[in-house]
C-alpha atoms as a PDB file:
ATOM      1  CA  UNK A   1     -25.801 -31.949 -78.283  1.00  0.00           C
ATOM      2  CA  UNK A   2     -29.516 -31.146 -79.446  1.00  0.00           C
ATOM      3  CA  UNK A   3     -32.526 -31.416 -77.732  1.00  0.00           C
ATOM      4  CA  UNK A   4     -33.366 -35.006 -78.256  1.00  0.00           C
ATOM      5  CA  UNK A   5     -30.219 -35.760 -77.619  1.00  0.00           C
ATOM      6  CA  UNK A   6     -30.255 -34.334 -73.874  1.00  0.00           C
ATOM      7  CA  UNK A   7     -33.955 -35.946 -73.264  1.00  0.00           C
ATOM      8  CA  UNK A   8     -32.170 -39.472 -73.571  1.00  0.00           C
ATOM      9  CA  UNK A   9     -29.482 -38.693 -71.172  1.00  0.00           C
ATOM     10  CA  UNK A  10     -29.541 -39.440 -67.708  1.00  0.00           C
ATOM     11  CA  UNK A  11     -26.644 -39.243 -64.995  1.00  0.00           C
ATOM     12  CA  UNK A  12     -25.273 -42.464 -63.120  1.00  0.00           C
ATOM     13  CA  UNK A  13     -27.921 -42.359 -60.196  1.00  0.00           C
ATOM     14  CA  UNK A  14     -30.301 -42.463 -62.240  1.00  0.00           C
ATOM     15  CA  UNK A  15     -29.314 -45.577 -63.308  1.00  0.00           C
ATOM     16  CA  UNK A  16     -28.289 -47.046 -60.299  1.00  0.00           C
ATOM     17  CA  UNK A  17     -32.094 -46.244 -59.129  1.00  0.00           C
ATOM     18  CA  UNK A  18     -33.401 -47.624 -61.835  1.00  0.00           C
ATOM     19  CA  UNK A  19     -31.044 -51.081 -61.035  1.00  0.00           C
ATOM     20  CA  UNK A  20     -32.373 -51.064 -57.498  1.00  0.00           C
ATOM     21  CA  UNK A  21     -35.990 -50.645 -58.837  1.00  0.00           C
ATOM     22  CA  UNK A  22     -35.702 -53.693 -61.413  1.00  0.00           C
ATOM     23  CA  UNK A  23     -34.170 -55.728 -57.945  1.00  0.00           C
ATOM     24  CA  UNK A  24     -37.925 -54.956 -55.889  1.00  0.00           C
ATOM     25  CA  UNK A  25     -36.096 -52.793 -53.242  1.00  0.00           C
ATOM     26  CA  UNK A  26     -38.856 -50.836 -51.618  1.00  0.00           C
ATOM     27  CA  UNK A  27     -37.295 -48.373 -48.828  1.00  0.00           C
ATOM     28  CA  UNK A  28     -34.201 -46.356 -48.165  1.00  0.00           C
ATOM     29  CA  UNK A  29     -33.508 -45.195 -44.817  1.00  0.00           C
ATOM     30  CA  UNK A  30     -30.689 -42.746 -44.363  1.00  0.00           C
ATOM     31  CA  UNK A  31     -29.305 -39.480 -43.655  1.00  0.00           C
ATOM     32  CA  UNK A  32     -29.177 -37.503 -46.914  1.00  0.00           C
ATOM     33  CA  UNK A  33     -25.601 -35.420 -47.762  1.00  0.00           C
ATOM     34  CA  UNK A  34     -23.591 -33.511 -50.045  1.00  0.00           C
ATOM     35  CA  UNK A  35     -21.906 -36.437 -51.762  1.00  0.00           C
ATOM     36  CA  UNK A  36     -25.301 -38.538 -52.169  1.00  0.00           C
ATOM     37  CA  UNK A  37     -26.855 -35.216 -53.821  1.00  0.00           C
ATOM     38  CA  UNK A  38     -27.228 -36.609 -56.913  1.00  0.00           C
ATOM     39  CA  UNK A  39     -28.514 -40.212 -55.572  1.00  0.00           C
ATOM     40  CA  UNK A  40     -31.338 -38.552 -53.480  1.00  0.00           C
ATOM     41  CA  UNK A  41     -32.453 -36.572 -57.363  1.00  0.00           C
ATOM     42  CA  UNK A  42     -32.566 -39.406 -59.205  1.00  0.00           C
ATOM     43  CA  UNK A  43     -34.327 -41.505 -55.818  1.00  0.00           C
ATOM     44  CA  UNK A  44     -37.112 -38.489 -55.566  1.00  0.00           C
ATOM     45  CA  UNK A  45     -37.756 -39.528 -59.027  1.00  0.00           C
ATOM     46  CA  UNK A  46     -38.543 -43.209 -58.314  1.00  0.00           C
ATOM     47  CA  UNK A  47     -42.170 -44.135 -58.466  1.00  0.00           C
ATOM     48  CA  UNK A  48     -41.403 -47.478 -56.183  1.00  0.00           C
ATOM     49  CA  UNK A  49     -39.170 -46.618 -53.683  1.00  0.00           C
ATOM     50  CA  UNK A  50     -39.871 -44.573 -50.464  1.00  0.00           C
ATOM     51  CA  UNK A  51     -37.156 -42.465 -48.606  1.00  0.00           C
ATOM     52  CA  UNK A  52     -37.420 -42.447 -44.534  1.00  0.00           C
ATOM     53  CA  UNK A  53     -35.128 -39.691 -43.287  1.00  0.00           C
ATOM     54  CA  UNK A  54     -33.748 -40.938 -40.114  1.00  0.00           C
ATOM     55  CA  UNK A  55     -32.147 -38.529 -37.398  1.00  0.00           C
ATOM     56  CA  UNK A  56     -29.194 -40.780 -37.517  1.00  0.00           C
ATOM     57  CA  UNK A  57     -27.235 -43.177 -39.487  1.00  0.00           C
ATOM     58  CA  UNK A  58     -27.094 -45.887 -37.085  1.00  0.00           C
ATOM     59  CA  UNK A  59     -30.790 -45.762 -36.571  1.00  0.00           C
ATOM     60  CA  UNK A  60     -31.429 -46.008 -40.419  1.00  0.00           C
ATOM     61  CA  UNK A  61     -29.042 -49.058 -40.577  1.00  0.00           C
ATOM     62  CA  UNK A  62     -31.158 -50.677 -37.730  1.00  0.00           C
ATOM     63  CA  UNK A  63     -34.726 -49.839 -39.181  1.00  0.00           C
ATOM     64  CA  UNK A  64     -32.849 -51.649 -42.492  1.00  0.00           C
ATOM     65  CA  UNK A  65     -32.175 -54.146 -40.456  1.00  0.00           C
ATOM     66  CA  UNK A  66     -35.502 -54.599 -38.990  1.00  0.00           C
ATOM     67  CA  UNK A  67     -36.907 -54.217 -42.215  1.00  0.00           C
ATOM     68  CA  UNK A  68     -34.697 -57.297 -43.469  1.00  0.00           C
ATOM     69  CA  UNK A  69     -35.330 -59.581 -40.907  1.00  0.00           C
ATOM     70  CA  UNK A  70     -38.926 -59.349 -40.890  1.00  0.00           C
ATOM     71  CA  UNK A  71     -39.611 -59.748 -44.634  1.00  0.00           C
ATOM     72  CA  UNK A  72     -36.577 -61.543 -45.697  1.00  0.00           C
ATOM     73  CA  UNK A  73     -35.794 -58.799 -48.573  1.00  0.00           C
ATOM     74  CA  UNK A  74     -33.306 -56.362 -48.327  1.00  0.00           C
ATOM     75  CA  UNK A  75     -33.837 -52.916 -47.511  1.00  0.00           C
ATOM     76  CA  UNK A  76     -31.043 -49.690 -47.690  1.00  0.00           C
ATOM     77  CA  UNK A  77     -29.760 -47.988 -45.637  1.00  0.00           C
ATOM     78  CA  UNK A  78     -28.106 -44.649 -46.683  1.00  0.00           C
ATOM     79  CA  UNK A  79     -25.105 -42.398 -45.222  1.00  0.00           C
ATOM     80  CA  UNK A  80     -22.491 -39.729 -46.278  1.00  0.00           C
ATOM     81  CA  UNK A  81     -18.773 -39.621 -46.669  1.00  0.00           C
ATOM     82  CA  UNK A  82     -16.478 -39.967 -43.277  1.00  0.00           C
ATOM     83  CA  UNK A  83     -18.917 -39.807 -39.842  1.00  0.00           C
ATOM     84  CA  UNK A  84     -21.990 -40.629 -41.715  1.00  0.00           C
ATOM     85  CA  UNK A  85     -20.351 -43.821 -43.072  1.00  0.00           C
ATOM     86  CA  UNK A  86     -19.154 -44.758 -39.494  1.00  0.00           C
ATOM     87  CA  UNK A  87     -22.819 -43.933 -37.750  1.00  0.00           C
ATOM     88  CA  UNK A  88     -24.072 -46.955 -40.095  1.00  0.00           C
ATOM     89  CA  UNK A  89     -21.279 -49.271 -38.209  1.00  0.00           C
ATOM     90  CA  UNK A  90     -23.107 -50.877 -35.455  1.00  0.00           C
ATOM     91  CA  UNK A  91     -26.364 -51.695 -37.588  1.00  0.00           C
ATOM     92  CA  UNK A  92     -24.552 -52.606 -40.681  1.00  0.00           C
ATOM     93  CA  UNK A  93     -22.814 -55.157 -38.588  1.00  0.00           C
ATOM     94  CA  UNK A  94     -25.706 -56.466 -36.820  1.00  0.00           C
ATOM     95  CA  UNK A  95     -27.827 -56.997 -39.859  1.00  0.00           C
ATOM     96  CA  UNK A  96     -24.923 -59.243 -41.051  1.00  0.00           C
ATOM     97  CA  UNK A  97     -24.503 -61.152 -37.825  1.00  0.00           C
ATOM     98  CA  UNK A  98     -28.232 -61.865 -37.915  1.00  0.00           C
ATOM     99  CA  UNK A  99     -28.813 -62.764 -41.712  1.00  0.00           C
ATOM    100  CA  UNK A 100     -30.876 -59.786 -42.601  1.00  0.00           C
ATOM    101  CA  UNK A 101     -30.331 -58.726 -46.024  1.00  0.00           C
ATOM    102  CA  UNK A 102     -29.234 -55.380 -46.541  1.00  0.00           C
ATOM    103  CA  UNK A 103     -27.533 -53.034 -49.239  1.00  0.00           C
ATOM    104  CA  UNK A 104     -25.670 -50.338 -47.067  1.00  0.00           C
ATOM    105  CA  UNK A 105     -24.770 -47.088 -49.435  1.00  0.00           C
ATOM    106  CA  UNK A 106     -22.172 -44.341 -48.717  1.00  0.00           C
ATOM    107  CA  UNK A 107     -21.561 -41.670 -50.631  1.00  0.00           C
ATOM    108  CA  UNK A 108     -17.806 -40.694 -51.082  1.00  0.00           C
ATOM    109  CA  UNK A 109     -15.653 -37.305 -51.955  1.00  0.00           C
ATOM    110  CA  UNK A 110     -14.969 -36.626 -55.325  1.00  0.00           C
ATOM    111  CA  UNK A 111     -12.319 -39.522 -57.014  1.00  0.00           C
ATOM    112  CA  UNK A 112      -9.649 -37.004 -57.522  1.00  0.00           C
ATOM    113  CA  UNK A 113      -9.742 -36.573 -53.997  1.00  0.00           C
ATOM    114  CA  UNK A 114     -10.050 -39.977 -52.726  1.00  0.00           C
ATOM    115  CA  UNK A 115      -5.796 -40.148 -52.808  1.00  0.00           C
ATOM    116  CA  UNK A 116      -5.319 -36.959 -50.692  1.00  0.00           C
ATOM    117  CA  UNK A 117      -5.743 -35.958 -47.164  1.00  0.00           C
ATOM    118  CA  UNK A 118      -9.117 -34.300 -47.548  1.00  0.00           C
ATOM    119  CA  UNK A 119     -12.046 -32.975 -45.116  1.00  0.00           C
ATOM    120  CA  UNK A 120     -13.789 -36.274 -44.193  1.00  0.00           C
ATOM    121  CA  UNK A 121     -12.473 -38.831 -46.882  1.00  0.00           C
ATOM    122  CA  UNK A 122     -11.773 -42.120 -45.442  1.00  0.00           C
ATOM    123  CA  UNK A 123     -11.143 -45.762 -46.318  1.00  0.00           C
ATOM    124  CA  UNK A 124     -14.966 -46.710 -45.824  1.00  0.00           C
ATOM    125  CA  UNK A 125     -14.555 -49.881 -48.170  1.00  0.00           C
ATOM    126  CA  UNK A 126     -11.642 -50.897 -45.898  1.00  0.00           C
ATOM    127  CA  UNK A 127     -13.769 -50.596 -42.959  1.00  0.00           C
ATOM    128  CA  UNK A 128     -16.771 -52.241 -44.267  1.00  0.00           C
ATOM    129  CA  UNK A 129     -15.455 -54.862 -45.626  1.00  0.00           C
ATOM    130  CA  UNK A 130     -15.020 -57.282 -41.871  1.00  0.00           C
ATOM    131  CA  UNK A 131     -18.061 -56.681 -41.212  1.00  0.00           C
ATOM    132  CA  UNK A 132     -20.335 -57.066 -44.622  1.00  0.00           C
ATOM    133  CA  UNK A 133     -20.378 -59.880 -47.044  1.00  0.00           C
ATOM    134  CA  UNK A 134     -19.314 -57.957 -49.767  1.00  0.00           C
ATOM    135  CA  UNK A 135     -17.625 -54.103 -49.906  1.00  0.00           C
ATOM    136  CA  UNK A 136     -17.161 -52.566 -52.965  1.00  0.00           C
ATOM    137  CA  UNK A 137     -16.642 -49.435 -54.665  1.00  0.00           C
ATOM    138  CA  UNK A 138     -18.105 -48.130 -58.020  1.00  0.00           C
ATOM    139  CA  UNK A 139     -15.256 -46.589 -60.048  1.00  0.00           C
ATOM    140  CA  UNK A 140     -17.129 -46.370 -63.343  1.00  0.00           C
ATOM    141  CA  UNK A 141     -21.210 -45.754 -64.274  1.00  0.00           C
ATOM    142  CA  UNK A 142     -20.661 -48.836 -66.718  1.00  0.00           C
ATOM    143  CA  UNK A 143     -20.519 -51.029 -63.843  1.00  0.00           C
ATOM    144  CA  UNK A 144     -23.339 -49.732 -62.303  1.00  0.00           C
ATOM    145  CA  UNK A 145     -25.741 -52.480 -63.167  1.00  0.00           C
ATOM    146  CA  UNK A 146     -23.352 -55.713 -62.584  1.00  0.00           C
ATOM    147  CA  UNK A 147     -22.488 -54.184 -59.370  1.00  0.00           C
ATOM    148  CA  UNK A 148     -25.976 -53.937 -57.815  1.00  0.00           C
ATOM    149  CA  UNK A 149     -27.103 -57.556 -59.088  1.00  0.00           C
ATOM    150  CA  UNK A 150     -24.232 -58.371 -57.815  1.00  0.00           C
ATOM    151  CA  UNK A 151     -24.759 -56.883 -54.039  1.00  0.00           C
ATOM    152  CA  UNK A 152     -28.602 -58.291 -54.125  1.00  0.00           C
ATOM    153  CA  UNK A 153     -27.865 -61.431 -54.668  1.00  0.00           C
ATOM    154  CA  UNK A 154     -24.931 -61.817 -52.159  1.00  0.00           C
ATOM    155  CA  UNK A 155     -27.439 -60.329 -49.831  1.00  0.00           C
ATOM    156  CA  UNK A 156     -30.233 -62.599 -50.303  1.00  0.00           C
ATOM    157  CA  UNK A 157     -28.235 -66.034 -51.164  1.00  0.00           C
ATOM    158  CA  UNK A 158     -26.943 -68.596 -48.683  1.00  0.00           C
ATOM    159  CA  UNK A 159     -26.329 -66.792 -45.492  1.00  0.00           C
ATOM    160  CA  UNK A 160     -28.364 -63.772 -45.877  1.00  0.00           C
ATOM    161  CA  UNK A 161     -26.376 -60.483 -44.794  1.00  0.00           C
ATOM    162  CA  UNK A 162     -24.854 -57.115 -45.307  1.00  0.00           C
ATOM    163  CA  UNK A 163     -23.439 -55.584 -48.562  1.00  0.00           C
ATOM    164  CA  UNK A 164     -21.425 -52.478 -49.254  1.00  0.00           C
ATOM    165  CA  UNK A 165     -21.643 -49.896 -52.256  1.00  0.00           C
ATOM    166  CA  UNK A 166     -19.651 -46.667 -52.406  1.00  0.00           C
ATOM    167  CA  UNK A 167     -20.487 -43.981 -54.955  1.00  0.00           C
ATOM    168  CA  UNK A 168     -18.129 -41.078 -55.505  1.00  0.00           C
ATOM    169  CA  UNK A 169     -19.685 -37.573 -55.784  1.00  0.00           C
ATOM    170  CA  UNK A 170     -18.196 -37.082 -59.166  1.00  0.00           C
ATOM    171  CA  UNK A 171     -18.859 -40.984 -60.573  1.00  0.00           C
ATOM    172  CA  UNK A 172     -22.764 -40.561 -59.305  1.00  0.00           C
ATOM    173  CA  UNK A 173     -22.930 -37.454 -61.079  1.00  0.00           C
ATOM    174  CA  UNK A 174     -21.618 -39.106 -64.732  1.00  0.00           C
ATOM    175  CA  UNK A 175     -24.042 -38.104 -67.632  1.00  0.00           C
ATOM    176  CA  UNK A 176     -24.563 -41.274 -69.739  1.00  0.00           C
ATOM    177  CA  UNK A 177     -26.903 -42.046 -72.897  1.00  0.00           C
ATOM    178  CA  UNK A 178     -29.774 -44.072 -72.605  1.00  0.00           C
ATOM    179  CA  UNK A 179     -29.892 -47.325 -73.519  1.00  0.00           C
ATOM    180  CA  UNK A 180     -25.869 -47.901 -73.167  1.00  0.00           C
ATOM    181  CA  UNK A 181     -25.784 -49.171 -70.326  1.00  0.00           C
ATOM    182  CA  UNK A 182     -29.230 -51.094 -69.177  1.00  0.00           C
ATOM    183  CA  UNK A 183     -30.452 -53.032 -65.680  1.00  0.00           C
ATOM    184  CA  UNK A 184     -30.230 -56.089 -65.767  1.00  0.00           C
ATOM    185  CA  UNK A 185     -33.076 -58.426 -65.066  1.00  0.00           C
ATOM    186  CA  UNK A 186     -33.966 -60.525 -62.111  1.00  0.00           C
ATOM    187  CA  UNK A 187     -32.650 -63.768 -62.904  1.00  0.00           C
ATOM    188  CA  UNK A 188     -32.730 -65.263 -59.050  1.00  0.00           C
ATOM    189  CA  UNK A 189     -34.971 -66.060 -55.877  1.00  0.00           C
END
């Protein structure tokens, strides 16, 4: 691959941060991890979007929350794999019992490990899923864009409430060429 070549590359979180840009979102609150590594590279990048570090999941899932309810637009919150998905729980769930907006994102082990008994890998769609409006995993960069649109605008339509995205370690890391795969534009609210 030259040198041009490389310059138009990016890797999946790049993109999705570029998707979440394009949709007006303004803050993510969360806990930062090893499986959201490559999120929190491409979301230093962002010239829109401010990070809060939070001493706790649950607390950034309230402050998104808050954040929701008082503006009416959706805010993130952010957590890890296995107790840092969990910590987001009780806010996630209250944001979506009081019609604040919010896009909840977990990171997730690598997919070849997602099968297996490993250190921390759970069922995190399963459990978000009774308590969100929508719960979903990414299982390939392509779908990056459609999946975020998608998320937003369950968030903000009807009943406003909680949505779901999981990235896995290795999916969020994908190197794709620019201009394959694109954000789509606002089209609603």
């Amino acid at each position: 691959m030259s040198k041009k070549e490389r310059d138009l590359c990016y890797n999946a979180s790049d993109l999705f941060i570029k998707c979440m840009e394009e949709e007006g979102i303004k803050y993510v609150f969360g806990v930062p991890g090893e499986e959201n590594a490559d999120f929190m590279i491409a979301l230093e990048k962002s010239k829109t979007i401010k990070f809060v570090l939070t001493r706790h999941e649950q607390g950034a899932a309230f402050m998104a929350d808050a954040y929701g309810r008082l503006t009416g637009e959706p805010a993130m919150c952010l957590g890890t794999l296995g107790p840092g998905a969990t910590n987001l729980v009780t806010g996630v769930a209250d944001a979506n019992m009081d019609r604040a907006p919010l896009i909840c994102y977990t990171g997730q082990g690598s997919t070849k490990r997602i099968h297996k008994e490993s250190h921390q890998v759970m069922d995190v769609i399963q459990m978000f899923k009774p308590i969100t409006k929508w719960s979903v995993p990414i299982r390939n960069a392509s779908n990056i864009p459609e999946i975020v649109r998608k998320a937003f605008k369950i968030a903000t339509s009807e009943k406003p409430g909680a949505c779901h995205i999981e990235l896995s370690e290795d999916i969020a890391g994908t190197i794709i060429k620019e201009n394959v795969y694109k954000p789509l534009k606002k089209t609603y609210r």
